[in-house]
C-alpha atoms as a PDB file:
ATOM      1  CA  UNK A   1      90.288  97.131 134.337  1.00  0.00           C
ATOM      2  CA  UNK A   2      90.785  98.366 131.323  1.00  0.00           C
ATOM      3  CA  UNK A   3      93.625  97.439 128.129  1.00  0.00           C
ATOM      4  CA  UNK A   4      95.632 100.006 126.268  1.00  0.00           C
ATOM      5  CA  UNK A   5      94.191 101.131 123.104  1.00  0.00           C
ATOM      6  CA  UNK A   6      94.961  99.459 119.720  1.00  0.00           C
ATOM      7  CA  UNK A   7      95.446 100.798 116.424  1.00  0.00           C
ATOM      8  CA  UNK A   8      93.153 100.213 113.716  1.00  0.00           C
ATOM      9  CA  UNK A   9      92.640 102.395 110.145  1.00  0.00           C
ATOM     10  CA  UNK A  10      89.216 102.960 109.058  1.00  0.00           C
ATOM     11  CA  UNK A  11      87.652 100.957 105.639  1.00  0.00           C
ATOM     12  CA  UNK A  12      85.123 103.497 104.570  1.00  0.00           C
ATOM     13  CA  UNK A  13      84.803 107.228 105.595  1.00  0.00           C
ATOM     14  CA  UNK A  14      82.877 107.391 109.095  1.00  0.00           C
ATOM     15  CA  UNK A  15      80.683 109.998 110.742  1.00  0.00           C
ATOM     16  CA  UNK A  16      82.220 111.060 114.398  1.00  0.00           C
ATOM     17  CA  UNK A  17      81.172 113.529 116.417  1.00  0.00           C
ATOM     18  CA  UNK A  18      81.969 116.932 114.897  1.00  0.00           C
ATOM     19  CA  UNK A  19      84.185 115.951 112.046  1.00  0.00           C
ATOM     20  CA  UNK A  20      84.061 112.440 109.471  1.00  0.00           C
ATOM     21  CA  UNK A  21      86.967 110.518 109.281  1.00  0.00           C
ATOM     22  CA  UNK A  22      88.222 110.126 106.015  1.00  0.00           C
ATOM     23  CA  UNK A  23      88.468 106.173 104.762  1.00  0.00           C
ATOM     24  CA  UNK A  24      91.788 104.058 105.500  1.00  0.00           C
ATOM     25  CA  UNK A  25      92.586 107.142 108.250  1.00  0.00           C
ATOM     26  CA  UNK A  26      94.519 105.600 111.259  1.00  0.00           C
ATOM     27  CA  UNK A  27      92.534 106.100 114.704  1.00  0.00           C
ATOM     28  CA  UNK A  28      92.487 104.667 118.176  1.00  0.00           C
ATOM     29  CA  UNK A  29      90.307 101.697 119.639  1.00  0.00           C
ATOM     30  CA  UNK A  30      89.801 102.385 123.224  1.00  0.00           C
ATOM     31  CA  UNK A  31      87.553  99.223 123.529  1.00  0.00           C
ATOM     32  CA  UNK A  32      85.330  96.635 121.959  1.00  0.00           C
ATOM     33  CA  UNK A  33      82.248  94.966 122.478  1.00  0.00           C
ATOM     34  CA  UNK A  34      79.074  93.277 121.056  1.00  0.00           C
ATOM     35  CA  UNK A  35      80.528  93.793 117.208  1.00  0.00           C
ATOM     36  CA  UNK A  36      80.768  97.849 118.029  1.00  0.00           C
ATOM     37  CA  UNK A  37      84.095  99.506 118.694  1.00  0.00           C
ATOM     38  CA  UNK A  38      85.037 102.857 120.891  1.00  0.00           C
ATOM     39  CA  UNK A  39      87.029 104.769 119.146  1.00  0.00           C
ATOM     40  CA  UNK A  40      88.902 107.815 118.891  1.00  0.00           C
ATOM     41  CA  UNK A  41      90.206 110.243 116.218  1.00  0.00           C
ATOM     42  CA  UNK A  42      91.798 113.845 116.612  1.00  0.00           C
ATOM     43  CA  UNK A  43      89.868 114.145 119.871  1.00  0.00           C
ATOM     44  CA  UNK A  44      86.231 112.745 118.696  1.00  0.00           C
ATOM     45  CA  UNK A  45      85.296 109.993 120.038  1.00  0.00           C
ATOM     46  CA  UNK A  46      81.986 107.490 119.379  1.00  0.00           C
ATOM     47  CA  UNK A  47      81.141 103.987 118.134  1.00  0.00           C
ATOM     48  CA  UNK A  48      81.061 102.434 114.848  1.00  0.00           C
ATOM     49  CA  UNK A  49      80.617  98.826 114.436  1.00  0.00           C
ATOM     50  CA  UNK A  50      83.905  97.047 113.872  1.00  0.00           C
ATOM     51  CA  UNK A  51      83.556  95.673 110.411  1.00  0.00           C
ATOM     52  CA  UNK A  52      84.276  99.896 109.595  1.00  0.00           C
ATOM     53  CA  UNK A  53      87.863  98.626 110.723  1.00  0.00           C
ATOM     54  CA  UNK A  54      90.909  96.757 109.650  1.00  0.00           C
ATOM     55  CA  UNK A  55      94.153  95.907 111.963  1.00  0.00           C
ATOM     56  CA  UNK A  56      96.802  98.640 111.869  1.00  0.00           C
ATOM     57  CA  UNK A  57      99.788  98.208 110.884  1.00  0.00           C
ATOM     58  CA  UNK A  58      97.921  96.517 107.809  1.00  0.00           C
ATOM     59  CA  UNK A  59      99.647  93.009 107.279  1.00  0.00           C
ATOM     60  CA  UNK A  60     101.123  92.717 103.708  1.00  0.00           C
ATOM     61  CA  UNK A  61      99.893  90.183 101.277  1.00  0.00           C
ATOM     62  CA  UNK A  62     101.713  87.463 100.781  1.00  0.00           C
ATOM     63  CA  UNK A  63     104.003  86.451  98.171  1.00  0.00           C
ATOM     64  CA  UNK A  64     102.317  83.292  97.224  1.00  0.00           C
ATOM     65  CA  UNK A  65      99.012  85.297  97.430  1.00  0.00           C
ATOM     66  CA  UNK A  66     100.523  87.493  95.044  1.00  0.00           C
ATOM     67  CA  UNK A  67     101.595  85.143  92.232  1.00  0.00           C
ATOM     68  CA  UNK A  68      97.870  83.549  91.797  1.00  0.00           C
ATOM     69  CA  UNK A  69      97.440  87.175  90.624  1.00  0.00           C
ATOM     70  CA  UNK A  70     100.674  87.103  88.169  1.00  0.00           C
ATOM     71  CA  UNK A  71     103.855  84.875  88.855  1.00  0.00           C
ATOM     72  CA  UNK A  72     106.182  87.969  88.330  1.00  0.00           C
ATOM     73  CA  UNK A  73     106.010  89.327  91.931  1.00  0.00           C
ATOM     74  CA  UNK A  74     109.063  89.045  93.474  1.00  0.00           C
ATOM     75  CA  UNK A  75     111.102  88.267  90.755  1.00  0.00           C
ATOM     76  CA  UNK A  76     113.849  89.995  89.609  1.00  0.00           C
ATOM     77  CA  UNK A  77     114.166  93.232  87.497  1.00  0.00           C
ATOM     78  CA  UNK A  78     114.918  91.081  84.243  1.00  0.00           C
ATOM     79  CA  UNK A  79     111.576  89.634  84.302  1.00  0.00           C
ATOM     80  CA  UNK A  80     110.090  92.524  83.429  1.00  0.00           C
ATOM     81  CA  UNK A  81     110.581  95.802  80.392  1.00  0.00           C
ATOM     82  CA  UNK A  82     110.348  99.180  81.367  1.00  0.00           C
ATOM     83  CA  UNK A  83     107.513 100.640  79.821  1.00  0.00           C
ATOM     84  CA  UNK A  84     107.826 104.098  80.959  1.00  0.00           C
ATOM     85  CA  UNK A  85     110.036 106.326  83.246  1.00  0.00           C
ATOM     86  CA  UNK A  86     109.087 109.324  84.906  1.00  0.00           C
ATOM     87  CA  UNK A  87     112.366 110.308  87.029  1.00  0.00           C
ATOM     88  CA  UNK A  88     111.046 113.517  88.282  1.00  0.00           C
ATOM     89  CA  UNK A  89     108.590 111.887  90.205  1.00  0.00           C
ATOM     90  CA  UNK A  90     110.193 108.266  90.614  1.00  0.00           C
ATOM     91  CA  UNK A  91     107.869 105.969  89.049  1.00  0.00           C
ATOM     92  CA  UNK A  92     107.999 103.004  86.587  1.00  0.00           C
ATOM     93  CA  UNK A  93     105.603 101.528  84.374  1.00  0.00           C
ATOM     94  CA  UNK A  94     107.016  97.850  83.722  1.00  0.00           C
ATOM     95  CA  UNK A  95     105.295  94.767  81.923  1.00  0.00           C
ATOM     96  CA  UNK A  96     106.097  91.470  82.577  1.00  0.00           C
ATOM     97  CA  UNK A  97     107.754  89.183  80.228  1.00  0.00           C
ATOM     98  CA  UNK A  98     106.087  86.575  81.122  1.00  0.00           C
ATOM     99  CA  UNK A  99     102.310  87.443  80.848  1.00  0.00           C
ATOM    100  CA  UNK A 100     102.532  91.471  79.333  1.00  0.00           C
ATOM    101  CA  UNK A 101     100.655  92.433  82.603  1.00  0.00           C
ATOM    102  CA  UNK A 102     101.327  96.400  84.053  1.00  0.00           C
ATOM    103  CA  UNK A 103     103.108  97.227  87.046  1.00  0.00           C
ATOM    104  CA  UNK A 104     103.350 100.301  88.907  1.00  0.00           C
ATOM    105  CA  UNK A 105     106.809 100.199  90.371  1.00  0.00           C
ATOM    106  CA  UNK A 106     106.435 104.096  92.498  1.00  0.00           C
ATOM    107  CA  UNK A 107     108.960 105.357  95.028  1.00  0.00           C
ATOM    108  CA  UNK A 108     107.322 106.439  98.036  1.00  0.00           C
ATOM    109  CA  UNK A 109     108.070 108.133 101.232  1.00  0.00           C
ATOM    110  CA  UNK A 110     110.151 111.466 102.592  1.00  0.00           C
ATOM    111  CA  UNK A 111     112.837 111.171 104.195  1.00  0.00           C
ATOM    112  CA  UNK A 112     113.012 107.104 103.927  1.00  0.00           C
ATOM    113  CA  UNK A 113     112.029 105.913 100.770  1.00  0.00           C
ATOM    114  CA  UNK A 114     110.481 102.799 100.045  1.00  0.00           C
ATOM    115  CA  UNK A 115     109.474 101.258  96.611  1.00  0.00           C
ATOM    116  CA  UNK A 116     106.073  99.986  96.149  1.00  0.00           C
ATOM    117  CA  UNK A 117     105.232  96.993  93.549  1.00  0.00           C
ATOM    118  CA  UNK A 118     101.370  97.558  92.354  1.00  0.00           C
ATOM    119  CA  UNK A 119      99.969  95.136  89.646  1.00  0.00           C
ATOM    120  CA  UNK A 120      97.780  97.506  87.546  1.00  0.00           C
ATOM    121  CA  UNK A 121      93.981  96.426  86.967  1.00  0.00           C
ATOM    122  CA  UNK A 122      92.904  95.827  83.353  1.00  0.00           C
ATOM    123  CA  UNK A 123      90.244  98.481  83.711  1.00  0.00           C
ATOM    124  CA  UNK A 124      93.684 101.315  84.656  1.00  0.00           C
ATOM    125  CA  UNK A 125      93.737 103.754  81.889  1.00  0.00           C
ATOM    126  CA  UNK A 126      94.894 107.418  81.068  1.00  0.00           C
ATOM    127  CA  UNK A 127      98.197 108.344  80.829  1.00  0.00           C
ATOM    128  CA  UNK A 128     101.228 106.623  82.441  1.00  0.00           C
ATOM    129  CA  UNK A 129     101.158 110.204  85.050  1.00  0.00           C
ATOM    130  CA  UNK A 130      97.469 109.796  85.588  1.00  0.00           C
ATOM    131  CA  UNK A 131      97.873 105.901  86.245  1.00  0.00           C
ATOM    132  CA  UNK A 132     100.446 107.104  88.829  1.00  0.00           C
ATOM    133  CA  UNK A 133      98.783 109.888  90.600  1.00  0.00           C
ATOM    134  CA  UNK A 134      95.909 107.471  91.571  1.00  0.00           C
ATOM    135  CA  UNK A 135      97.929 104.885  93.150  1.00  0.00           C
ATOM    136  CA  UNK A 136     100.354 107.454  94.511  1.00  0.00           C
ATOM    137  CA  UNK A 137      97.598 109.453  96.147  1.00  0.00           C
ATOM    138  CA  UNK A 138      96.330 106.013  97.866  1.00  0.00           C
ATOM    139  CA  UNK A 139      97.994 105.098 101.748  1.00  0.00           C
ATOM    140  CA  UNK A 140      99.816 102.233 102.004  1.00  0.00           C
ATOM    141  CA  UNK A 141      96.800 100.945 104.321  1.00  0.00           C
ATOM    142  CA  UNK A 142      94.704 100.676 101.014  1.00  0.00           C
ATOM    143  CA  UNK A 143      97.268  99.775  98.830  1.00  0.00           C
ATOM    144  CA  UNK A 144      97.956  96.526 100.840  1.00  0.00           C
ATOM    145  CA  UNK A 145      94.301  96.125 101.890  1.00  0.00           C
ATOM    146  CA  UNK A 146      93.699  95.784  97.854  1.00  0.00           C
ATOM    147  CA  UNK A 147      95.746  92.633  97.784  1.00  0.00           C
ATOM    148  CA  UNK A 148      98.004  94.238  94.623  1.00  0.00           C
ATOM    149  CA  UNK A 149     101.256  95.283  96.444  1.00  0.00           C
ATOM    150  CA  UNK A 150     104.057  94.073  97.675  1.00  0.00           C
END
């Protein structure tokens, strides 16, 4: 007997059947066994070995998780000075009071919107658009499996 498939998103970009499925892509897990998972992706189907894989929906970090990285998640908009504003494409760059660390606060989504909280690495440079379009261009799945959103 078998169980219903699970969900799972991908961790690196993986080689199946006719086509490669790009990293943190969502697919199908139609079973498991011996550290290798079956699984399936716009009608391709083969085995990779599961550590290729993360849960789907990806679990958020958590809040306390989040503060060892800066104390500022989660607090309120006064903790922090906008930086920049790009209202055309609904981002902010804000720093926090606190510590002068970078956040990417970035409006996501179509027809639900959803704001995204992304402390910026050290290493982020470029212009406040550039800084955006790389975090923008990233899926929630590898936003939250970075451990830098809430």
């Amino acid at each position: 007997m078998s169980s219903d498939p699970e969900r799972a998103v991908t961790l690196k970009p993986i080689d199946l059947g006719r086509t490669t499925v790009p990293a943190y892509s969502e697919v199908w897990v139609l079973s498991r066994a011996n550290g290798q998972a079956e699984i399936e992706y716009q009608d391709q189907r083969g085995r990779v070995t599961e550590s290729v894989l993360s849960s789907y929906p990806v679990k958020k970090t958590e809040l306390e998780t989040l503060r060892r990285l800066d104390s500022c998640f989660g607090l309120k908009d006064e903790a922090f000075v906008c930086e920049y504003s790009d209202y055309n494409r609904f981002f902010e760059i804000l720093k926090c009071k606190a510590h002068q660390r970078l956040f990417l606060r970035d409006t996501r989504g179509t027809i639900a919107w959803y704001v995204r909280l992304t402390l910026l690495r050290d290493d982020d440079d470029g212009s406040p658009t550039d800084i955006w379009s790389k975090y923008h261009e990233m899926s929630d799945a590898e936003l939250l499996l970075a451990g830098r959103t809430v």
